[in-house]
C-alpha atoms as a PDB file:
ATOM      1  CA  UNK A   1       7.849  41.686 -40.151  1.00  0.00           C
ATOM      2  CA  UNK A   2      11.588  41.107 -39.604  1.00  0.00           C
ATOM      3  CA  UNK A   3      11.346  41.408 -35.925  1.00  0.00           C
ATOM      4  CA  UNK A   4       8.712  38.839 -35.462  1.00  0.00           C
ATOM      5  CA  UNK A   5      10.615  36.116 -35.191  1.00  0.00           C
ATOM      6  CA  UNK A   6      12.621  37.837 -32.256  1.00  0.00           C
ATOM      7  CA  UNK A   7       9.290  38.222 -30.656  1.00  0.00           C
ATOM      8  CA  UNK A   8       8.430  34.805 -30.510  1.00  0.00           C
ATOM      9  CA  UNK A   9      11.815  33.725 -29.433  1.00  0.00           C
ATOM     10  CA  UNK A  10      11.747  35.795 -26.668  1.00  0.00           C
ATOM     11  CA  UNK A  11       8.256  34.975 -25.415  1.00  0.00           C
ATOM     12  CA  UNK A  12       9.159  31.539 -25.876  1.00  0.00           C
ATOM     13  CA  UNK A  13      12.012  31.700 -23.643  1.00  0.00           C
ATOM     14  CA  UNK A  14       9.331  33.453 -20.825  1.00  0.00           C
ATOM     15  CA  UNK A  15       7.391  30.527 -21.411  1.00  0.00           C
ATOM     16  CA  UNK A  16      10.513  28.171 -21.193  1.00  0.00           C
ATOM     17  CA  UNK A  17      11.518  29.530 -17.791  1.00  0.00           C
ATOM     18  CA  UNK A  18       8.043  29.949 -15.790  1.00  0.00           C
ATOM     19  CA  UNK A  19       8.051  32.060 -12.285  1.00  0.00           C
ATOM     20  CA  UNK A  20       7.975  29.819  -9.036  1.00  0.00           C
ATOM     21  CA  UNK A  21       4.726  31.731  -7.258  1.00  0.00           C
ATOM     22  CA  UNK A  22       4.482  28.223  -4.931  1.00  0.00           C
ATOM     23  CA  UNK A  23       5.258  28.493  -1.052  1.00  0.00           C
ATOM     24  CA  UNK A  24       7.117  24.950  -1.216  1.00  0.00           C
ATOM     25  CA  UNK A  25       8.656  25.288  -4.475  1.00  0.00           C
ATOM     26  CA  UNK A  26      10.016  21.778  -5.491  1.00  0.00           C
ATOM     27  CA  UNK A  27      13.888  20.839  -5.561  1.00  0.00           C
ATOM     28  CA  UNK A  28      15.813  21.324  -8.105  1.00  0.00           C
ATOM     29  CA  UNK A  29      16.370  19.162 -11.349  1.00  0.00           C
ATOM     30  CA  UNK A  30      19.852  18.335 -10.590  1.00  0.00           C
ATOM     31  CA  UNK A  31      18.834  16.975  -6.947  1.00  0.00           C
ATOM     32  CA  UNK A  32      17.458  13.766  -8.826  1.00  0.00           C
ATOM     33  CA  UNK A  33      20.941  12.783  -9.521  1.00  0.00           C
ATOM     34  CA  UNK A  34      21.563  12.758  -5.993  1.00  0.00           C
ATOM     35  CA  UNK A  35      20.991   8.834  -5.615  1.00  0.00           C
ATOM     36  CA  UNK A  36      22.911   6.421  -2.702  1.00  0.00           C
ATOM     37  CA  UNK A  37      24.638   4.401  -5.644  1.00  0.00           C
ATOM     38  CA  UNK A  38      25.850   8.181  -7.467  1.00  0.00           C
ATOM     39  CA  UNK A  39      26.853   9.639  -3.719  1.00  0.00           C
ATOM     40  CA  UNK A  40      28.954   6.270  -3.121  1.00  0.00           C
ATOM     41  CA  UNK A  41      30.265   5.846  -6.474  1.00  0.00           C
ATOM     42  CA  UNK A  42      31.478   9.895  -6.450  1.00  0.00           C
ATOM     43  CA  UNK A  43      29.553  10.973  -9.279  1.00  0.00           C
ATOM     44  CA  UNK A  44      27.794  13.989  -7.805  1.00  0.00           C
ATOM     45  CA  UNK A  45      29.934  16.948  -6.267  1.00  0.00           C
ATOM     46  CA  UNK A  46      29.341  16.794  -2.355  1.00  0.00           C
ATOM     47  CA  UNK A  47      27.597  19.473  -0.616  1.00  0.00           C
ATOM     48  CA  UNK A  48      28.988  23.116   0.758  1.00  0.00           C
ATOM     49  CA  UNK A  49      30.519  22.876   3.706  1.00  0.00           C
ATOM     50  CA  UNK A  50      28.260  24.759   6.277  1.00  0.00           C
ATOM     51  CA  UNK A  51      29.722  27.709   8.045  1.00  0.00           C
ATOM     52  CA  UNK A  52      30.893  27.509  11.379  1.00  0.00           C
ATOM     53  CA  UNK A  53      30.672  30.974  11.975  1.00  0.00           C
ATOM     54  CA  UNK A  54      27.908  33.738  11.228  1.00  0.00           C
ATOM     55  CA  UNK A  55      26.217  36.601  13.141  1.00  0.00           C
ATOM     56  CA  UNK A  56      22.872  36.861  14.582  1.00  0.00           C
ATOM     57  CA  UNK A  57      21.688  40.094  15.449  1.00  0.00           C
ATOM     58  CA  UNK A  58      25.313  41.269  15.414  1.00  0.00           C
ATOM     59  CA  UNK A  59      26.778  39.308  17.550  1.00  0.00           C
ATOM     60  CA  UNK A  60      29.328  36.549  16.368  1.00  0.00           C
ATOM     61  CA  UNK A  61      28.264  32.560  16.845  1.00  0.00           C
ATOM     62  CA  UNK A  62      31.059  29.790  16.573  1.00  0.00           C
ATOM     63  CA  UNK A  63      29.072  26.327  16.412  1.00  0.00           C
ATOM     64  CA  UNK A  64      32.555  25.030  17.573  1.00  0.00           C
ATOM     65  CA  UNK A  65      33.148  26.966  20.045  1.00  0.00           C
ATOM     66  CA  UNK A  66      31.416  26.413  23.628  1.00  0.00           C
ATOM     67  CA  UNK A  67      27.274  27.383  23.750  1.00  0.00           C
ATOM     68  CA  UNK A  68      27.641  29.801  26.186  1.00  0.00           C
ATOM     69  CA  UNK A  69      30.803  32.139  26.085  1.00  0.00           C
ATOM     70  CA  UNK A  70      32.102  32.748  30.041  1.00  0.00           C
ATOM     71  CA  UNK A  71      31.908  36.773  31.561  1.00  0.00           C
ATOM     72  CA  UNK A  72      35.403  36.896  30.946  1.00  0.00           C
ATOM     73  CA  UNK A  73      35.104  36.522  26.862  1.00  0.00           C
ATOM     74  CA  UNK A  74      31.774  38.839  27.177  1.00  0.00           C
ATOM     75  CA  UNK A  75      33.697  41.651  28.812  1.00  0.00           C
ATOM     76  CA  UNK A  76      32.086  41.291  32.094  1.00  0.00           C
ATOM     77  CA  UNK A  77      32.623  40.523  35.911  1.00  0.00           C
ATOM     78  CA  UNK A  78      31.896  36.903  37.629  1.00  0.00           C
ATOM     79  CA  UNK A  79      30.247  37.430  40.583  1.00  0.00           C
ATOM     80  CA  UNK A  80      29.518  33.989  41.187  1.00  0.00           C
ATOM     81  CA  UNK A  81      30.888  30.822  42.082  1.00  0.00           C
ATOM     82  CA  UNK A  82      31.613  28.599  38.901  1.00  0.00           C
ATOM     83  CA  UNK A  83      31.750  25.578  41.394  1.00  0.00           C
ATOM     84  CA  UNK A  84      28.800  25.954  43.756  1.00  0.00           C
ATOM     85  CA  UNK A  85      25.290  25.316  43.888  1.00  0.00           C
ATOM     86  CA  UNK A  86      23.345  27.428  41.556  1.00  0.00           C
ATOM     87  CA  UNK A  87      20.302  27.755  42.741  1.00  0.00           C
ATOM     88  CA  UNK A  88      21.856  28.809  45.953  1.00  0.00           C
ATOM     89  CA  UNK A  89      23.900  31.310  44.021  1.00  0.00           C
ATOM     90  CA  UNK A  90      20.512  32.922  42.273  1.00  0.00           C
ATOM     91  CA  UNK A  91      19.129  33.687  45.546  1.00  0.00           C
ATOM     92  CA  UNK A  92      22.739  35.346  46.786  1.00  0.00           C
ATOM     93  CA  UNK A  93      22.888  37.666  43.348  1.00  0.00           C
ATOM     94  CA  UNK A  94      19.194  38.570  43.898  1.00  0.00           C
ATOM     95  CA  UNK A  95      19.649  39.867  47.372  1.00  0.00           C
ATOM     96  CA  UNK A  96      22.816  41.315  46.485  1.00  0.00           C
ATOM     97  CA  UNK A  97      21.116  42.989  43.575  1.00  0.00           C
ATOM     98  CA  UNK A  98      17.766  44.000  45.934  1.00  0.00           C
ATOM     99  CA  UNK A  99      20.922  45.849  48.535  1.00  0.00           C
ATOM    100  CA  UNK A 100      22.235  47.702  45.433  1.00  0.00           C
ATOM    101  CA  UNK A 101      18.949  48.513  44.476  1.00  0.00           C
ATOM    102  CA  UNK A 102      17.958  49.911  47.781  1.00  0.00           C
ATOM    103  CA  UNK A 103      21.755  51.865  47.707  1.00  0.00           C
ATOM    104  CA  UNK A 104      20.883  53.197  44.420  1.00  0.00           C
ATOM    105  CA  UNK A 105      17.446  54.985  46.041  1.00  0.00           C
ATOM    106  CA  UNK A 106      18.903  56.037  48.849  1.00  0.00           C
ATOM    107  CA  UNK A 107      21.470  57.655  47.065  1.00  0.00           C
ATOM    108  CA  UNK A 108      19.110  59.359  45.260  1.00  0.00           C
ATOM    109  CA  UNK A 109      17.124  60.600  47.943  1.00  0.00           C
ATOM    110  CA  UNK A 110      19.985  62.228  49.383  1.00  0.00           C
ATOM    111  CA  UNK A 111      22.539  63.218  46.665  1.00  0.00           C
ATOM    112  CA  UNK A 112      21.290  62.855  43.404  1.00  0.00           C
ATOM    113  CA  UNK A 113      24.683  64.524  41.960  1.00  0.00           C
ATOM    114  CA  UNK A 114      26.931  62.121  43.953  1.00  0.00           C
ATOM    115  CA  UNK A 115      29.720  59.847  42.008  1.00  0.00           C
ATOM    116  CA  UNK A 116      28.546  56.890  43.755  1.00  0.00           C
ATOM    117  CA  UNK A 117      25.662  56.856  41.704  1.00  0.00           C
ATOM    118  CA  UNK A 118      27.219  55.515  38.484  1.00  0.00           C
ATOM    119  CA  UNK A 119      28.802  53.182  40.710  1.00  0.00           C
ATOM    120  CA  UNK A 120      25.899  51.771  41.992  1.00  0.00           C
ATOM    121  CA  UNK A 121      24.336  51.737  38.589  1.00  0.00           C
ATOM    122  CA  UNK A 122      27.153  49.758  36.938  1.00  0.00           C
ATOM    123  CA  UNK A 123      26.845  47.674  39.995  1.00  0.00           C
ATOM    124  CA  UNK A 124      23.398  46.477  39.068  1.00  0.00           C
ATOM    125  CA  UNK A 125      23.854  46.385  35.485  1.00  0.00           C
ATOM    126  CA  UNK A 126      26.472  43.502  36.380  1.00  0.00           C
ATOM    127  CA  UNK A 127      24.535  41.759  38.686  1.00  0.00           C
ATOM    128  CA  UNK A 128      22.015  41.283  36.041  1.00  0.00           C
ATOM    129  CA  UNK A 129      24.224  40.329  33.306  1.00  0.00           C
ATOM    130  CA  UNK A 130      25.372  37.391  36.056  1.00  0.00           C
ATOM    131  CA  UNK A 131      21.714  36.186  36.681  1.00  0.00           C
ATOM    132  CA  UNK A 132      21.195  36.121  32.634  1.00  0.00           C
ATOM    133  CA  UNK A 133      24.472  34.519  32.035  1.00  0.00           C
ATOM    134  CA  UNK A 134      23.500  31.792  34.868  1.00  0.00           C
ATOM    135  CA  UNK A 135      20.041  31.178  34.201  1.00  0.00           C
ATOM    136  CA  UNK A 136      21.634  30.526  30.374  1.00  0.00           C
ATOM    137  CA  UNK A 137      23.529  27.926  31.991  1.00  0.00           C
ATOM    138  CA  UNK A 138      20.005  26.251  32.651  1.00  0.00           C
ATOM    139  CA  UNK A 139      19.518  26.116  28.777  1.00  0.00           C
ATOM    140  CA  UNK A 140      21.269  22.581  28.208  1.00  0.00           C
ATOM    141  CA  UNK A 141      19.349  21.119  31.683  1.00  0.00           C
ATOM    142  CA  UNK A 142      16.027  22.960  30.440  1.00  0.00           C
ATOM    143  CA  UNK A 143      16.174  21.476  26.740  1.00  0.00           C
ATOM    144  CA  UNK A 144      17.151  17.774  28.039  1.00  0.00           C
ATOM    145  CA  UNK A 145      13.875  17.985  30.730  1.00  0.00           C
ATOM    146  CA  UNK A 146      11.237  19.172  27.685  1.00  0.00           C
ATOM    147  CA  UNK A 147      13.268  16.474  25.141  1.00  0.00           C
ATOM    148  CA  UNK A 148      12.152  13.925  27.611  1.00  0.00           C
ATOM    149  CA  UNK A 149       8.675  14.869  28.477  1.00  0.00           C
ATOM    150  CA  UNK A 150       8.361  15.474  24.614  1.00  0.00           C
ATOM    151  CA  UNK A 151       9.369  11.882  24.365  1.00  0.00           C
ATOM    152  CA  UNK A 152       7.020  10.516  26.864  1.00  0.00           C
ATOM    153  CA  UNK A 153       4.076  12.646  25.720  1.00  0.00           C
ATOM    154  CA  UNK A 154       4.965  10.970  22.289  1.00  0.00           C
ATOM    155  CA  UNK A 155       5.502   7.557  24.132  1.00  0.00           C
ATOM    156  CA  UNK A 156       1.988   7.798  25.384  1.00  0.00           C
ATOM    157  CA  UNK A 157       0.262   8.781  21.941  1.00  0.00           C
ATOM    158  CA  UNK A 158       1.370   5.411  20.799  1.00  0.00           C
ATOM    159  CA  UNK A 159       0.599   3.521  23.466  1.00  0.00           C
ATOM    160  CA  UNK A 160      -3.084   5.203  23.395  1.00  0.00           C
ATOM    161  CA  UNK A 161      -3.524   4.544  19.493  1.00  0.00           C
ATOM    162  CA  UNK A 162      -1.855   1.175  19.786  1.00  0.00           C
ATOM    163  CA  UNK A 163      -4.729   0.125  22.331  1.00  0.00           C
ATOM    164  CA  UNK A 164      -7.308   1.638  20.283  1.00  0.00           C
ATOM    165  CA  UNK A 165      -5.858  -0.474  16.896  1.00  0.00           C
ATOM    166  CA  UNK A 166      -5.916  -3.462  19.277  1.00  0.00           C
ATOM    167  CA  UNK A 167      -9.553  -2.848  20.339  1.00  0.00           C
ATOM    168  CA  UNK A 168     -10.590  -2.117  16.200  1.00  0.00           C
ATOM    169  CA  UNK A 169      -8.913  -5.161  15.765  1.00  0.00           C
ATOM    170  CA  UNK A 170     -10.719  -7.489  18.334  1.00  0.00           C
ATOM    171  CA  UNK A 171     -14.515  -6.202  17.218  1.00  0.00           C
ATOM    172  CA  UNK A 172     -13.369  -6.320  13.496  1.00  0.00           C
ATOM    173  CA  UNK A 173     -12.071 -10.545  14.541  1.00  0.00           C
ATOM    174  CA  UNK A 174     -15.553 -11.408  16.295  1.00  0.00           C
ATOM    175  CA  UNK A 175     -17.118  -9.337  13.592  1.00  0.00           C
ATOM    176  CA  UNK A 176     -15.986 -11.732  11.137  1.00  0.00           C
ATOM    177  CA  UNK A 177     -16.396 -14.665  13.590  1.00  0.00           C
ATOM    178  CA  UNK A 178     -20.145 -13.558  13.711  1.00  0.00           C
ATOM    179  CA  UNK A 179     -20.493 -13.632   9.943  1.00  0.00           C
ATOM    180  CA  UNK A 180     -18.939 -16.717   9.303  1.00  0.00           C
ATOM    181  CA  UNK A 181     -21.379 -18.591  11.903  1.00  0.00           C
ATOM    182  CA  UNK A 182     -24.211 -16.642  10.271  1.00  0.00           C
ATOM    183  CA  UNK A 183     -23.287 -17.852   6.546  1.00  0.00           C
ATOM    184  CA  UNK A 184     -22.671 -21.352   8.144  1.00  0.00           C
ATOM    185  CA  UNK A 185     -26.147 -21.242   9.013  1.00  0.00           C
ATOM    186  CA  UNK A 186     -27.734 -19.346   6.515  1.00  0.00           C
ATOM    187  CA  UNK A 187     -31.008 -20.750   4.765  1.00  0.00           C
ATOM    188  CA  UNK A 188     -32.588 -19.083   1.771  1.00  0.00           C
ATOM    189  CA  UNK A 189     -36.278 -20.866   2.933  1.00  0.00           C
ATOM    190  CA  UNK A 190     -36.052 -19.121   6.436  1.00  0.00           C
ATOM    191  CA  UNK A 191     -34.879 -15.971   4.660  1.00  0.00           C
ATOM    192  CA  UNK A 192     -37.803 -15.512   2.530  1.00  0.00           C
ATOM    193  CA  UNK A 193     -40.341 -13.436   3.714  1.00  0.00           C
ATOM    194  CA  UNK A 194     -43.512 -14.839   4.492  1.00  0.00           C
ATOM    195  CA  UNK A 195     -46.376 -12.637   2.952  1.00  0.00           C
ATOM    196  CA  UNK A 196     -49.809 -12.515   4.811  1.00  0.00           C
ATOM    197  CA  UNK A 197     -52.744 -12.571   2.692  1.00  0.00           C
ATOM    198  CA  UNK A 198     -55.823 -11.174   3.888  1.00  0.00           C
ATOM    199  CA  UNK A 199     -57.416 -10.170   0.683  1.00  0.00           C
ATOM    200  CA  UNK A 200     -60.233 -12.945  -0.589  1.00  0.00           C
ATOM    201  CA  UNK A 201     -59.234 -12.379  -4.159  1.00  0.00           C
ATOM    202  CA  UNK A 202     -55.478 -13.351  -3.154  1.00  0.00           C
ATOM    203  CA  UNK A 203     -57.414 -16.505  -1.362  1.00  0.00           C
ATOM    204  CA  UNK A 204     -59.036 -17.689  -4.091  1.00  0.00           C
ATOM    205  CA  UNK A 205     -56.123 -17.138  -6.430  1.00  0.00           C
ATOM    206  CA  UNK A 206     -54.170 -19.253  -3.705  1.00  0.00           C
ATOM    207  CA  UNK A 207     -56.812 -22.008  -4.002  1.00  0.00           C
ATOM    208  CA  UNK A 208     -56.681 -21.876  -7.985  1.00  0.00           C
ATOM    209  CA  UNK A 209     -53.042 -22.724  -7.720  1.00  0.00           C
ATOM    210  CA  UNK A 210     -53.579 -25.179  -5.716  1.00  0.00           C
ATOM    211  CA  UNK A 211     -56.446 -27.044  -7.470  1.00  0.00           C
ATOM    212  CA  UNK A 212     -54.101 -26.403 -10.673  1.00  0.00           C
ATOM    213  CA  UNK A 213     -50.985 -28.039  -9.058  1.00  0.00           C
ATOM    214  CA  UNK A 214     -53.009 -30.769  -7.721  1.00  0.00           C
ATOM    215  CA  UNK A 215     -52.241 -34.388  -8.622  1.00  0.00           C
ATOM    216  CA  UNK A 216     -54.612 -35.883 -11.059  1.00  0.00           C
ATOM    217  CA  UNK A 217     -55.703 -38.941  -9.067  1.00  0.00           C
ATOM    218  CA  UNK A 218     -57.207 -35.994  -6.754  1.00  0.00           C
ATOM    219  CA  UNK A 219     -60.488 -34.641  -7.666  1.00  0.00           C
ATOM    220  CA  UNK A 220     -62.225 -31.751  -7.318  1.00  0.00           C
ATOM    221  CA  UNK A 221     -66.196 -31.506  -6.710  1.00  0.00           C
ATOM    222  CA  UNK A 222     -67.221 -27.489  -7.482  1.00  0.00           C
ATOM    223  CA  UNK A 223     -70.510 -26.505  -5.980  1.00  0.00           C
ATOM    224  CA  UNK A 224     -73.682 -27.183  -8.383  1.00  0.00           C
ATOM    225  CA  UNK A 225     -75.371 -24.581  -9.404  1.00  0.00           C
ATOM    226  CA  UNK A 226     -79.573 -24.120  -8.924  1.00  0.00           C
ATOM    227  CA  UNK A 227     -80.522 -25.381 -12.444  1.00  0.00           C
ATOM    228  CA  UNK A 228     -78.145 -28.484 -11.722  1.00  0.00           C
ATOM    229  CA  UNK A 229     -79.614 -28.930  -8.127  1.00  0.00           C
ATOM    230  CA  UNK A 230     -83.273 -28.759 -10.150  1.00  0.00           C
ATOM    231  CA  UNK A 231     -82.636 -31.759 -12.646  1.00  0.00           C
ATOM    232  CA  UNK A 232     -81.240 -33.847  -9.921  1.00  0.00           C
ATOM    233  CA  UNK A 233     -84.675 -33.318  -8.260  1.00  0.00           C
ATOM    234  CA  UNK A 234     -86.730 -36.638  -8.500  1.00  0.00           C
ATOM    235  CA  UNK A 235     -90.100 -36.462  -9.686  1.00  0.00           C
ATOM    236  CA  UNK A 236     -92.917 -36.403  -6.322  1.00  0.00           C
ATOM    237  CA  UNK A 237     -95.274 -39.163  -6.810  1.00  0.00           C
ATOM    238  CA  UNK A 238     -98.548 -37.496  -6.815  1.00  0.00           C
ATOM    239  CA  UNK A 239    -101.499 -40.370  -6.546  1.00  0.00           C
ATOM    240  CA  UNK A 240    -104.337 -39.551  -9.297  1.00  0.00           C
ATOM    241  CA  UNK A 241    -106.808 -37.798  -7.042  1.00  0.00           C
ATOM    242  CA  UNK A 242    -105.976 -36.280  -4.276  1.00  0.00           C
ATOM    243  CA  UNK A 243    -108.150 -36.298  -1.434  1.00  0.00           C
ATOM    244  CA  UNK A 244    -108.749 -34.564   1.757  1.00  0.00           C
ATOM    245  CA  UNK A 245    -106.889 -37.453   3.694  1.00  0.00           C
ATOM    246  CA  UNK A 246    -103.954 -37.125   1.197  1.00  0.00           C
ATOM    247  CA  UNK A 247    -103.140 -33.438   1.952  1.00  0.00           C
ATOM    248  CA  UNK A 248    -100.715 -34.332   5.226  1.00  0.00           C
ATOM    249  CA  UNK A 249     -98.423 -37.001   3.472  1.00  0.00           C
ATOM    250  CA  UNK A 250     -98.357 -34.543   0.284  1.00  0.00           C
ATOM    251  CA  UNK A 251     -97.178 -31.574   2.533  1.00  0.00           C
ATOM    252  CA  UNK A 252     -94.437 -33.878   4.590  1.00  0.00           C
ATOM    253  CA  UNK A 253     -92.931 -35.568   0.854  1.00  0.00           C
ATOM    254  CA  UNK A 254     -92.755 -32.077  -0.172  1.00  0.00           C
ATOM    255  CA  UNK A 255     -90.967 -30.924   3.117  1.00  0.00           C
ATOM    256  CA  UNK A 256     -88.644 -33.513   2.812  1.00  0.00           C
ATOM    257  CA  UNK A 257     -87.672 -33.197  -0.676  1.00  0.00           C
ATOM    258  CA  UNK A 258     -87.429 -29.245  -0.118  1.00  0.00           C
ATOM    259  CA  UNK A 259     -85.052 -30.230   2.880  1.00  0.00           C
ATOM    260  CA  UNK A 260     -82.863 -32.308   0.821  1.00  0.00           C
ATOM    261  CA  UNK A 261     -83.177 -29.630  -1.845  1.00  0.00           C
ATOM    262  CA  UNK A 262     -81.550 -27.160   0.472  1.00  0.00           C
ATOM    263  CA  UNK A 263     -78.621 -29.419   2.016  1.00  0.00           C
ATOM    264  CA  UNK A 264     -77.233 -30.048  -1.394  1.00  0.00           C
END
């Protein structure tokens, strides 16, 4: 039970102190103190000073020292002319070094044992070194070219989205143009919809309202019925006795009174 508390203490200082598992772990907590008033004021310690001098792949690199070391520092022969025209002096080394080539196999052909062949070897091993130590004098020229066509490929990205922000920004102007004409003349009547009614009971509900929101100087005469229509029948005047002669003017009063009969 003693050794509990040494336990605890311990996996509390695991838990204190996590692992970084991330790929981009964050900077440090002391970096926050590196603010522009703390830097100016000299409260933080300044930075290492970077070497100026390390190896890559065994081989020393000064970052003061010139780019490209000359043949002379590397050990080696110049064969060509530090002042002339370069491309003119590529072409000379590769013929030279197609003639030792074509030495070298004719040498071999004939004497395969003969001294000249280490010669002619060395000979071509130098020539090669000069074409790779010139062609690394193209480095400076050849970063400077793709610097600028990075630049204008960049240069025309901008231009490209710049034209397309311009043409979002026209439609998005008459967009709003169009909407505040539309507002302007905007009428809740006209944007009603106007419902069709084709069913009779929607008719006569639609006449109801009507009659019902009517004014009530305006009157309203609703068809009579057939025992109404029957009392407001007057009485046919039959004579006492009715006669042969009398039939015909008995038949046309009750014509007429059946006509009137019907039109109401």
């Amino acid at each position: 039970m003693a050794q509990q508390p040494s336990n605890l203490s311990a996996f509390s200082g695991i838990q204190q102190h996590p692992q970084n598992i991330s790929l981009f772990p964050p900077p440090p907590l002391f970096a926050e103190q590196y603010t522009t008033e703390n830097i100016k004021k000299g409260l933080v310690l300044p930075p290492p000073n970077l070497p100026t001098k390390f190896e890559v792949f065994s081989e020393l690199c000064d970052l003061d020292g010139p780019l490209l070391p000359t043949l002379s520092e590397l050990g080696c022969q110049q064969l060509y002319s530090g002042s002339g025209n370069w491309r003119a002096e590529l072409k000379k080394l590769n013929r030279s070094l197609t003639a030792a080539f074509l030495d070298l196999i004719e040498i071999l052909i004939r004497c395969p044992d003969h001294g000249d062949r280490l010669e002619k070897i060395d000979t071509i091993r130098n020539l090669f070194v000069n074409i790779h130590h010139l062609i690394n004098e193209y480095r400076p020229v050849q970063a400077r070219d793709t610097l600028r066509q990075m630049i204008i490929h960049q240069n025309q990205e901008i231009i490209s989205v710049t034209e397309q922000l311009n043409r979002l920004t026209k439609m998005g102007s008459d967009a709003l143009v169009t909407l505040k004409d539309a507002l302007q003349n905007f009428s809740i009547e006209d944007a009603m919809p106007k419902v069709a009614f084709h069913c009779e009971d929607e008719m006569e509900l639609m006449e109801d309202e009507q009659i019902l929101c009517a004014a009530p100087s305006e009157t309203y005469e609703y068809p009579l019925t057939m025992e109404e229509k029957a009392q407001q029948l007057k009485p046919i005047e039959m004579p006492e006795r009715v006669t042969r002669k009398d039939i015909p003017g008995v038949k046309m009063q009750l014509q007429r009174e059946f006509a009137r009969f019907s039109s109401q």
